[in-house]
PDB file of N, CA and C in Angstrom:
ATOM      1  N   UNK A   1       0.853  -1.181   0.000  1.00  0.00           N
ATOM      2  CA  UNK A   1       0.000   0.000   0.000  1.00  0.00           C
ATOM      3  C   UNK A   1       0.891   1.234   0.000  1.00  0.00           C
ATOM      4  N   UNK A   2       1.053   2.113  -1.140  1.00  0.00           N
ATOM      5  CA  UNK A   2       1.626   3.730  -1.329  1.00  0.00           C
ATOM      6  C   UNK A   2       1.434   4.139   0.449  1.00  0.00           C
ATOM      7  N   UNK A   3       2.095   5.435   0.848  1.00  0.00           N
ATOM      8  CA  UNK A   3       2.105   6.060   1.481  1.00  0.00           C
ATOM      9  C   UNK A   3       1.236   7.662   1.312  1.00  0.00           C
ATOM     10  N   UNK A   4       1.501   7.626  -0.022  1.00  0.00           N
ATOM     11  CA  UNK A   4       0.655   8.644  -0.654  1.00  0.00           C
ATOM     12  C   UNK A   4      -0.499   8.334  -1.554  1.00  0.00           C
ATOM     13  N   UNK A   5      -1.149   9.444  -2.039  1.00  0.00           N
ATOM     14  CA  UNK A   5      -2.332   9.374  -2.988  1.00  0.00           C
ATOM     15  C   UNK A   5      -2.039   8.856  -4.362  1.00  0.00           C
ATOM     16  N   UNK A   6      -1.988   7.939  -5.220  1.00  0.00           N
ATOM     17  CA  UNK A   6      -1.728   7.728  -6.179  1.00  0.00           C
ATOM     18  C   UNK A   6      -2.132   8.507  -7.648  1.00  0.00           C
ATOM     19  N   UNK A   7      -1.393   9.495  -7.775  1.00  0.00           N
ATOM     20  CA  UNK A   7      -2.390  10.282  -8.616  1.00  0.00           C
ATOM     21  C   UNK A   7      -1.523  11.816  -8.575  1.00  0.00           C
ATOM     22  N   UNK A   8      -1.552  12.126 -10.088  1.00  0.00           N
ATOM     23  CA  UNK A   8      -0.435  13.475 -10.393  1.00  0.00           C
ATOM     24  C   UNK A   8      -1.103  14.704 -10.347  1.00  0.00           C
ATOM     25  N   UNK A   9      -0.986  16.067 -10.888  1.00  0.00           N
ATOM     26  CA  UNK A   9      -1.554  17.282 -10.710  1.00  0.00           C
ATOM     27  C   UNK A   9      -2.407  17.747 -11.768  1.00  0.00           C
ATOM     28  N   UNK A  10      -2.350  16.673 -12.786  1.00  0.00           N
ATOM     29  CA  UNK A  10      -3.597  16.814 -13.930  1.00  0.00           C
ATOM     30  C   UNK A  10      -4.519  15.964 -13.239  1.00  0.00           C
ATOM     31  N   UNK A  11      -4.242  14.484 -12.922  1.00  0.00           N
ATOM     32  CA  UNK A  11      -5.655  14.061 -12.098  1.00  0.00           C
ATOM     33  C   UNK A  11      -5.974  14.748 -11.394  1.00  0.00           C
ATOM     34  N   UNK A  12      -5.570  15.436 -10.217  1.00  0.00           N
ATOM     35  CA  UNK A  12      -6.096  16.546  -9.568  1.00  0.00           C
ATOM     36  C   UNK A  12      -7.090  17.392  -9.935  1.00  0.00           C
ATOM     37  N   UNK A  13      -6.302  17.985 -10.827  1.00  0.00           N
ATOM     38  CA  UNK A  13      -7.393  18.945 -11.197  1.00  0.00           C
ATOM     39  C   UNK A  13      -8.503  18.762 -12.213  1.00  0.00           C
ATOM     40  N   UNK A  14      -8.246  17.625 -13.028  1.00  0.00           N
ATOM     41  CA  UNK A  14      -9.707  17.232 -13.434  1.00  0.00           C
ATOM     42  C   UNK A  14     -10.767  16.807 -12.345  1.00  0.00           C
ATOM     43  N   UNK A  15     -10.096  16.106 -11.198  1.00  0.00           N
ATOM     44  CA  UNK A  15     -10.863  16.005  -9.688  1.00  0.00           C
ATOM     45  C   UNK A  15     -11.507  16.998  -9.849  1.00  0.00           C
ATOM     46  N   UNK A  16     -10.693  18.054  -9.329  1.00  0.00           N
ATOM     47  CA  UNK A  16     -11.575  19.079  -8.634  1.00  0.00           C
ATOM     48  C   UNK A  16     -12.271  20.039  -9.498  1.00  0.00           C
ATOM     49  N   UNK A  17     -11.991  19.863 -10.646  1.00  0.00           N
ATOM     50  CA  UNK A  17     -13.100  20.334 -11.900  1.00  0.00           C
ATOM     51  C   UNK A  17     -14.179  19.835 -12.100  1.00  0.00           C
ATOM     52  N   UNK A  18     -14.113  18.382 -11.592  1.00  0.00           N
ATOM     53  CA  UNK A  18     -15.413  17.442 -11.814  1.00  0.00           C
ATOM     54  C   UNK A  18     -16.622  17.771 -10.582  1.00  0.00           C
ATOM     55  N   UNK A  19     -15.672  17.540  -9.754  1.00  0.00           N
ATOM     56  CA  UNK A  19     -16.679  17.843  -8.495  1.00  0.00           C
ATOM     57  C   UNK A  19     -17.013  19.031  -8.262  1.00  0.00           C
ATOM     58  N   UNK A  20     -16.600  20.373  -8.451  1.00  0.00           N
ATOM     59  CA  UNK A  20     -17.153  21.445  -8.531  1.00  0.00           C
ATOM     60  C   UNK A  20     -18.525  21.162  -9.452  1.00  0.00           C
ATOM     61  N   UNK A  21     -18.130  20.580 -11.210  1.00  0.00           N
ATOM     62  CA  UNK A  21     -19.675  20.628 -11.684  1.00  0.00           C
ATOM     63  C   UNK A  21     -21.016  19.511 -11.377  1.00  0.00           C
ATOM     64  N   UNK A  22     -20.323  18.911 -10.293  1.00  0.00           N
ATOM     65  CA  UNK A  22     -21.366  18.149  -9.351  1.00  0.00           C
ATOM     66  C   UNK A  22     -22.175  18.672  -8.643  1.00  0.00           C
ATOM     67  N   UNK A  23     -21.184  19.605  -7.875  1.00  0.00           N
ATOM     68  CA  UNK A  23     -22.055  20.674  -6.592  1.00  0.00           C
ATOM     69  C   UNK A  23     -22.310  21.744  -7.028  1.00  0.00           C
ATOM     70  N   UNK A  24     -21.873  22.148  -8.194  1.00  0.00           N
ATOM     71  CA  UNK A  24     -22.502  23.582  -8.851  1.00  0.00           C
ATOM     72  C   UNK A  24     -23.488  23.249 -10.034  1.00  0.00           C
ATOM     73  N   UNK A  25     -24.143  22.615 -10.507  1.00  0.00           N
ATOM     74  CA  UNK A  25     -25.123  22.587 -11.784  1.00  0.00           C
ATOM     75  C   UNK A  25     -24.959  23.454 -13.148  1.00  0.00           C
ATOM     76  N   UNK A  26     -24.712  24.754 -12.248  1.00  0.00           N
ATOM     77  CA  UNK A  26     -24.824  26.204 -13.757  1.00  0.00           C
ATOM     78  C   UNK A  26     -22.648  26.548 -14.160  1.00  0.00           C
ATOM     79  N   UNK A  27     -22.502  25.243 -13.257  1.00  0.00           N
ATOM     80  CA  UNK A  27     -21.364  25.659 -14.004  1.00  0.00           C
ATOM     81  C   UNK A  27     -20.242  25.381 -15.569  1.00  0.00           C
ATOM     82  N   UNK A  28     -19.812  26.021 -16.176  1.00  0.00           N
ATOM     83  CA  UNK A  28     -19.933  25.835 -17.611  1.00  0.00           C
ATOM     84  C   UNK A  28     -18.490  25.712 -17.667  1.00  0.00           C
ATOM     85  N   UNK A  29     -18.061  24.900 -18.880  1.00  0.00           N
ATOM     86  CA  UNK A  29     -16.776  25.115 -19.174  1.00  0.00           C
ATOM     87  C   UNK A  29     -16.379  24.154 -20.777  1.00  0.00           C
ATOM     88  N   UNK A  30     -15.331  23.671 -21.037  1.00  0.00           N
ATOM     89  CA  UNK A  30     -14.590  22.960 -21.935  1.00  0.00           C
ATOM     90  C   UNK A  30     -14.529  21.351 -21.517  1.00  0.00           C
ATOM     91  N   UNK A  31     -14.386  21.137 -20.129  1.00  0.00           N
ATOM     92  CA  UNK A  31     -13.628  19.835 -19.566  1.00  0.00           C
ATOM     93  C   UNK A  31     -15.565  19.085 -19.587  1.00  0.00           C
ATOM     94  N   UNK A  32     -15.349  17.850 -20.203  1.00  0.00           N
ATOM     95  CA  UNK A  32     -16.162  16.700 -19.934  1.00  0.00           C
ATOM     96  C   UNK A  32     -16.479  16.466 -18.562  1.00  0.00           C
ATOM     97  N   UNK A  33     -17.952  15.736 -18.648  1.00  0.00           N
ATOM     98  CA  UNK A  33     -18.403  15.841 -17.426  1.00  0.00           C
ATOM     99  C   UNK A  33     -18.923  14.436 -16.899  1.00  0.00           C
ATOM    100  N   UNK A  34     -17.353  13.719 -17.724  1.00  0.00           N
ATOM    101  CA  UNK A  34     -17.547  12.210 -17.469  1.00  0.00           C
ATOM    102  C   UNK A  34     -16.641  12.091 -16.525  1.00  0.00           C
ATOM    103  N   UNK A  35     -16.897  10.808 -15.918  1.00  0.00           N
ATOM    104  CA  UNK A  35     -16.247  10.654 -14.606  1.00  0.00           C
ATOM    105  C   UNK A  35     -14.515  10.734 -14.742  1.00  0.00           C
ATOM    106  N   UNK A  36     -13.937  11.276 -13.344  1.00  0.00           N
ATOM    107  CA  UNK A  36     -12.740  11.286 -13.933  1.00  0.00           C
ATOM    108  C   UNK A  36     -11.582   9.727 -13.710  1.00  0.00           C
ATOM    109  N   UNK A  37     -11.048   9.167 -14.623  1.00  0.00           N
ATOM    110  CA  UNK A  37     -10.277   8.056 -14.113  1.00  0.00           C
ATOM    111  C   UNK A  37     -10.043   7.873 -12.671  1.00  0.00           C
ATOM    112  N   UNK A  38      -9.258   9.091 -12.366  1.00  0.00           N
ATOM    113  CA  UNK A  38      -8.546   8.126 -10.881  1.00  0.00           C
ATOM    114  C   UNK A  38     -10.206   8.370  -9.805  1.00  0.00           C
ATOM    115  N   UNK A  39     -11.842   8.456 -10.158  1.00  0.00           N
ATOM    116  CA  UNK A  39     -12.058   8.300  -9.157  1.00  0.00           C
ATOM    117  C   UNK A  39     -12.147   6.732  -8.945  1.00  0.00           C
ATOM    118  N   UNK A  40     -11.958   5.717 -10.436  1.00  0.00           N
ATOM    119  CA  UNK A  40     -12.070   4.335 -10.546  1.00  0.00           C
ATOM    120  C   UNK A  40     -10.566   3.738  -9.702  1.00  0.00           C
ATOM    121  N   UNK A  41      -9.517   4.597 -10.248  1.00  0.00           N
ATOM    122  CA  UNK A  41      -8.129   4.081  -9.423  1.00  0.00           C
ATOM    123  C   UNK A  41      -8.263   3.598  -8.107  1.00  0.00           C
ATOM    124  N   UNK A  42      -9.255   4.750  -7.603  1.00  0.00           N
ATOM    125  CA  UNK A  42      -9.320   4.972  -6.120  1.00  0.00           C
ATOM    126  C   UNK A  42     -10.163   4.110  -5.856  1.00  0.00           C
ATOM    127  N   UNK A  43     -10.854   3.336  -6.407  1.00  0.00           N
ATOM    128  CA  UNK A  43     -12.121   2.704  -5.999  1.00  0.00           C
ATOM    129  C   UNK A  43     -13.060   3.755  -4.869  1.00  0.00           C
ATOM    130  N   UNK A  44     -13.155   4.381  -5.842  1.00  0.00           N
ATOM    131  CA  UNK A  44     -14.535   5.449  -4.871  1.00  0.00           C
ATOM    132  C   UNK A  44     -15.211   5.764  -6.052  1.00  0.00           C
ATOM    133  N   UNK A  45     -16.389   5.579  -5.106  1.00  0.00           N
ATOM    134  CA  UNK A  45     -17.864   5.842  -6.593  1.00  0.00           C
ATOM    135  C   UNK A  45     -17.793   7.472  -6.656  1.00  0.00           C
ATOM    136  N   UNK A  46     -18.545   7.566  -7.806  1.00  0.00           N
ATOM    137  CA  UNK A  46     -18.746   9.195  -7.959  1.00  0.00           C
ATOM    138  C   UNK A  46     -19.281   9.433  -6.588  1.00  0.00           C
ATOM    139  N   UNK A  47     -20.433   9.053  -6.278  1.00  0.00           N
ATOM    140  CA  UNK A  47     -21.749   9.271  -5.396  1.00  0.00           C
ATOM    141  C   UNK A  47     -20.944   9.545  -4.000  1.00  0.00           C
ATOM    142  N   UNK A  48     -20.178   8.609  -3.894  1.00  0.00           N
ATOM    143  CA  UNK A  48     -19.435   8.237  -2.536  1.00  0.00           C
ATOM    144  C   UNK A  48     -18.286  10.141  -2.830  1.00  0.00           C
ATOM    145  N   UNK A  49     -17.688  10.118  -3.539  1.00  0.00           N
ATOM    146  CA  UNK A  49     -16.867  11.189  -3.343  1.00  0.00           C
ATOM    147  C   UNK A  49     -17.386  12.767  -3.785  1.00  0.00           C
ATOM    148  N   UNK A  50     -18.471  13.081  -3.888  1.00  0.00           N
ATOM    149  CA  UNK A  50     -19.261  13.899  -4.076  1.00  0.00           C
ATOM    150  C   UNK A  50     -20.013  14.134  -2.653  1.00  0.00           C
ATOM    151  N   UNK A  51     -20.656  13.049  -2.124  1.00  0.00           N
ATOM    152  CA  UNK A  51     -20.709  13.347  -0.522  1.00  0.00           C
ATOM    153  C   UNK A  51     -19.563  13.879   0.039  1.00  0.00           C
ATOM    154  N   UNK A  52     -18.551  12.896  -0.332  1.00  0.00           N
ATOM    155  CA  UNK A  52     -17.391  13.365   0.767  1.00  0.00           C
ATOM    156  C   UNK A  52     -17.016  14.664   0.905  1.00  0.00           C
ATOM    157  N   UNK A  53     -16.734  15.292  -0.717  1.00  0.00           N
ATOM    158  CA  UNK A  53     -16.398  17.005  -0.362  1.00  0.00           C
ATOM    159  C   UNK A  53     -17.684  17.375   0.075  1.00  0.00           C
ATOM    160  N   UNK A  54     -18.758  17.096   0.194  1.00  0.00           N
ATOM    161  CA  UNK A  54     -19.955  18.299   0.769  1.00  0.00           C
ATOM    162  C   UNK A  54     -19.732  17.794   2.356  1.00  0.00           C
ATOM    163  N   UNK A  55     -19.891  16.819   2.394  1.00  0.00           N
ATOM    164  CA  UNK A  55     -19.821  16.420   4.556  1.00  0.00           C
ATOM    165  C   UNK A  55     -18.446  15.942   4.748  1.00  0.00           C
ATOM    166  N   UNK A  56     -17.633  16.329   4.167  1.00  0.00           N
ATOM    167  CA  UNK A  56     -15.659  15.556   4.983  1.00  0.00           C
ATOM    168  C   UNK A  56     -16.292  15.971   6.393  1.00  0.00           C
ATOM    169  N   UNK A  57     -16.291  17.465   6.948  1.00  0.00           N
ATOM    170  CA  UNK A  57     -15.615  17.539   8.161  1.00  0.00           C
ATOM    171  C   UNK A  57     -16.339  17.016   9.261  1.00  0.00           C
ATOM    172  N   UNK A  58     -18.186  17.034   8.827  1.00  0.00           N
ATOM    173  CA  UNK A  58     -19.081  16.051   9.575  1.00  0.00           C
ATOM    174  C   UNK A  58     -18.861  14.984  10.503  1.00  0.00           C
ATOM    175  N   UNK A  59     -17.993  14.029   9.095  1.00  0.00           N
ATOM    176  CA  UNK A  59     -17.885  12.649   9.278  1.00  0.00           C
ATOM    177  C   UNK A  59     -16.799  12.427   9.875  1.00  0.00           C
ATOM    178  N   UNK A  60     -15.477  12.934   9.345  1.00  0.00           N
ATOM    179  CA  UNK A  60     -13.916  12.305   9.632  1.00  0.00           C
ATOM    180  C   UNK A  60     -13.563  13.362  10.814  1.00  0.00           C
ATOM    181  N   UNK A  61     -13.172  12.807  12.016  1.00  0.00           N
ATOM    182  CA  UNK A  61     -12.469  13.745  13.136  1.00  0.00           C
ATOM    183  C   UNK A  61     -11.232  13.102  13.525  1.00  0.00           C
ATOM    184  N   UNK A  62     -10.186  12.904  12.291  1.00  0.00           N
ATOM    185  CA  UNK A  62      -9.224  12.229  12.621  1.00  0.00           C
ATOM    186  C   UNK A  62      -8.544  11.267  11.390  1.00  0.00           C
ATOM    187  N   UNK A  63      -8.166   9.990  11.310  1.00  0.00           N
ATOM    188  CA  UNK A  63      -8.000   9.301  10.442  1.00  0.00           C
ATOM    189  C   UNK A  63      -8.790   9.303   9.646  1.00  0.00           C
ATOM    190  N   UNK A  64      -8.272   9.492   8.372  1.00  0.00           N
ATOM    191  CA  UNK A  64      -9.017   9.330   7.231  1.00  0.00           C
ATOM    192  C   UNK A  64      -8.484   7.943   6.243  1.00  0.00           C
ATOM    193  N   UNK A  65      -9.442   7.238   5.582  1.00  0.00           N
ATOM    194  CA  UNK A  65      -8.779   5.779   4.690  1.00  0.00           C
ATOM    195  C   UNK A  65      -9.875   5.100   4.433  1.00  0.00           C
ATOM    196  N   UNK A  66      -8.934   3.663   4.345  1.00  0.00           N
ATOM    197  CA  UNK A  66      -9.584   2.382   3.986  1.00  0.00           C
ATOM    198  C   UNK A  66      -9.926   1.660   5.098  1.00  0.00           C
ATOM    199  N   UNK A  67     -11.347   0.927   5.833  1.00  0.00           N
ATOM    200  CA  UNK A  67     -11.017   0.328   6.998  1.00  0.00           C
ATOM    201  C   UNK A  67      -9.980  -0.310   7.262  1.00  0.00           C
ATOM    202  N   UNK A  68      -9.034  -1.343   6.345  1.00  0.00           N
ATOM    203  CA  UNK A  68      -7.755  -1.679   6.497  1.00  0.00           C
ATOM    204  C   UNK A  68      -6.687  -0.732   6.957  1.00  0.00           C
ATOM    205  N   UNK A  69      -6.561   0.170   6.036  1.00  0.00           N
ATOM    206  CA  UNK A  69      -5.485   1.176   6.469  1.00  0.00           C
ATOM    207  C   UNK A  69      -5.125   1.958   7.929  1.00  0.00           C
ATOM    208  N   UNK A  70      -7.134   2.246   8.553  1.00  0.00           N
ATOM    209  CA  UNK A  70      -7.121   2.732   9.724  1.00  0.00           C
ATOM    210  C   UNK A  70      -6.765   1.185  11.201  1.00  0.00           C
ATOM    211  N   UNK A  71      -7.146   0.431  10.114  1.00  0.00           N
ATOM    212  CA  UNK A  71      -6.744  -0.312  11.324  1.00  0.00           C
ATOM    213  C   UNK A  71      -5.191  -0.692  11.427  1.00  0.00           C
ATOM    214  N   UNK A  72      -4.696  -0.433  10.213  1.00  0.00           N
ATOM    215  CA  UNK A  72      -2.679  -0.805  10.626  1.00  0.00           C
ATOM    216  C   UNK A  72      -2.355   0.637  11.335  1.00  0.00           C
ATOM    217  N   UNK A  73      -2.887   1.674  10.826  1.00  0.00           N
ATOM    218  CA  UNK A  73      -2.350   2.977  11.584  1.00  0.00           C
ATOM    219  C   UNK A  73      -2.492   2.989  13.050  1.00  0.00           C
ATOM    220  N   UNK A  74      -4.012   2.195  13.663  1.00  0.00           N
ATOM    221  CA  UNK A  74      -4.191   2.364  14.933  1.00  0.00           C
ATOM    222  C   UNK A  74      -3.196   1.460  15.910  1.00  0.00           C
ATOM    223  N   UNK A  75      -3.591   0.254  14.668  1.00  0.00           N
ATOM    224  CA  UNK A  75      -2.263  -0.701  15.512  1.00  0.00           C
ATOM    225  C   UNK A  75      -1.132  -0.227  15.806  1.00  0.00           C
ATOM    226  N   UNK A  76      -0.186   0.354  14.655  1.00  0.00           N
ATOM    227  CA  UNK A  76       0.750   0.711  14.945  1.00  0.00           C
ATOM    228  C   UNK A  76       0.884   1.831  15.850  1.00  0.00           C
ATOM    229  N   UNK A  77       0.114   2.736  16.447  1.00  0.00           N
ATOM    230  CA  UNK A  77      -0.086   3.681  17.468  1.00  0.00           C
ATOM    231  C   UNK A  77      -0.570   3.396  18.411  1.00  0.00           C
ATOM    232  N   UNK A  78      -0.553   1.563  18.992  1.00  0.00           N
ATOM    233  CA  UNK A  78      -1.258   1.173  19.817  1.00  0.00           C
ATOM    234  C   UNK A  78      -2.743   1.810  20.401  1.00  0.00           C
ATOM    235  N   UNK A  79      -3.710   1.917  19.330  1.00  0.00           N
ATOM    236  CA  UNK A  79      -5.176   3.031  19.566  1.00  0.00           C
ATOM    237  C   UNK A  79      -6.040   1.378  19.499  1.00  0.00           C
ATOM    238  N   UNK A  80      -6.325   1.298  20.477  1.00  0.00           N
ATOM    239  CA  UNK A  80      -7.893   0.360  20.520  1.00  0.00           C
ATOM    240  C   UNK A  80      -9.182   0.424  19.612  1.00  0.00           C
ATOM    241  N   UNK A  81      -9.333   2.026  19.818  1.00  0.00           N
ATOM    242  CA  UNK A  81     -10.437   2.271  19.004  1.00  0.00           C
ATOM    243  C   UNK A  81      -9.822   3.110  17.927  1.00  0.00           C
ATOM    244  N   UNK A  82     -10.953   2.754  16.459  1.00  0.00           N
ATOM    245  CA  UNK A  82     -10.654   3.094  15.316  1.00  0.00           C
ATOM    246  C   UNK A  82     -11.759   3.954  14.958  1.00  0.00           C
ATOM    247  N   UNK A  83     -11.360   5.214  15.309  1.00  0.00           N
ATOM    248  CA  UNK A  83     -12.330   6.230  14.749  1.00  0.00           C
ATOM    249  C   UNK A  83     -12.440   6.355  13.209  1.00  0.00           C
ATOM    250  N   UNK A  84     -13.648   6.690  13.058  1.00  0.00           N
ATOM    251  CA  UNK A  84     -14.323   7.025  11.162  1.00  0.00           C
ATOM    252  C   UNK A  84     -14.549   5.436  11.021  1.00  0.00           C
ATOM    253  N   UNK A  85     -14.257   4.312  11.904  1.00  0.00           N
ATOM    254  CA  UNK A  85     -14.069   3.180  10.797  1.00  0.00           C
ATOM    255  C   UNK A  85     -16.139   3.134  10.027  1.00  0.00           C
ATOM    256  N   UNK A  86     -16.800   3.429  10.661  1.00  0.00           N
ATOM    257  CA  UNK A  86     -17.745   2.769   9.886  1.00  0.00           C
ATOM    258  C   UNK A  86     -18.365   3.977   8.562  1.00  0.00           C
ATOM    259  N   UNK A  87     -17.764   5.235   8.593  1.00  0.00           N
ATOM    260  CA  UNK A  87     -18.037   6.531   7.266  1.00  0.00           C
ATOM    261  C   UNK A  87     -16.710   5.424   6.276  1.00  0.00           C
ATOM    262  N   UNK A  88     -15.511   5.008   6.801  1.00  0.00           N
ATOM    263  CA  UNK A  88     -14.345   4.147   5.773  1.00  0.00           C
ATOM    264  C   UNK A  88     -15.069   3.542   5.273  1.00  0.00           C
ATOM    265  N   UNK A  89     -15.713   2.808   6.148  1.00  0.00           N
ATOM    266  CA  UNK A  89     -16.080   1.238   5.211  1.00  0.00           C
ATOM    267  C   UNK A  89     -17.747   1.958   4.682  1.00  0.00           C
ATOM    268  N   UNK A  90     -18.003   2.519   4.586  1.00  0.00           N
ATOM    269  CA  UNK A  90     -19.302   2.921   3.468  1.00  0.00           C
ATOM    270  C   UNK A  90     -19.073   3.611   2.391  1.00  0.00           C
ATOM    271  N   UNK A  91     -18.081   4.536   2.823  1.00  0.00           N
ATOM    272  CA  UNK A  91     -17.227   5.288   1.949  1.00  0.00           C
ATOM    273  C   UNK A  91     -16.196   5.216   0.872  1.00  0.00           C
ATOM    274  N   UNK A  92     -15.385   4.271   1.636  1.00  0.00           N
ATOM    275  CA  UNK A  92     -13.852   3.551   0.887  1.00  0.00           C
ATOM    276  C   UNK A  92     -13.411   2.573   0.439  1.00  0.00           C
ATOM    277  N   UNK A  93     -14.622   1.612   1.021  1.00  0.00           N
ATOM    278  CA  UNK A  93     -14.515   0.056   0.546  1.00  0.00           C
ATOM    279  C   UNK A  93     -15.785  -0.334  -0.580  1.00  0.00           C
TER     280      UNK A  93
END
């Protein structure tokens, strides 16, 4: 498993071009308004990451991931409890 996000500064910003014309409707431009690759890389549905930028700060107060991931991080920080795990696993898996 990367340490980082898998994904360069053109995926990026088709990201965040896409999801702006998710949460904005009247917004107009050049760029297609088909899904962008890495949200398939990522295995995250549109639906799923379109919530996420409108409620992130709602949901996550802390670790953010894959239920797997939060659980090697907690382990390795000896943490019992695994906060966000059940927004991860609806969200990320």
């Amino acid at each position: 498993m990367p340490e980082s996000i898998p994904f360069n500064l053109t995926d990026h910003l088709e990201l965040v071009d896409w999801t702006g014309r998710q949460i904005r409707d009247n917004k107009s431009g050049a760029i297609s308004d088909t899904i962008p690759p890495i949200l398939e890389r990522l295995s995250i549905s549109p639906k799923h990451w379109v919530y996420l930028c409108t409620h992130f700060e709602s949901k996550f107060k802390g670790l953010v991931g894959t239920a797997h991931s939060l659980t090697e991080k907690c382990s390795k920080f000896s943490r019992k409890r695994r906060p966000n795990l059940s927004s991860s696993k609806l969200l990320f898996n």
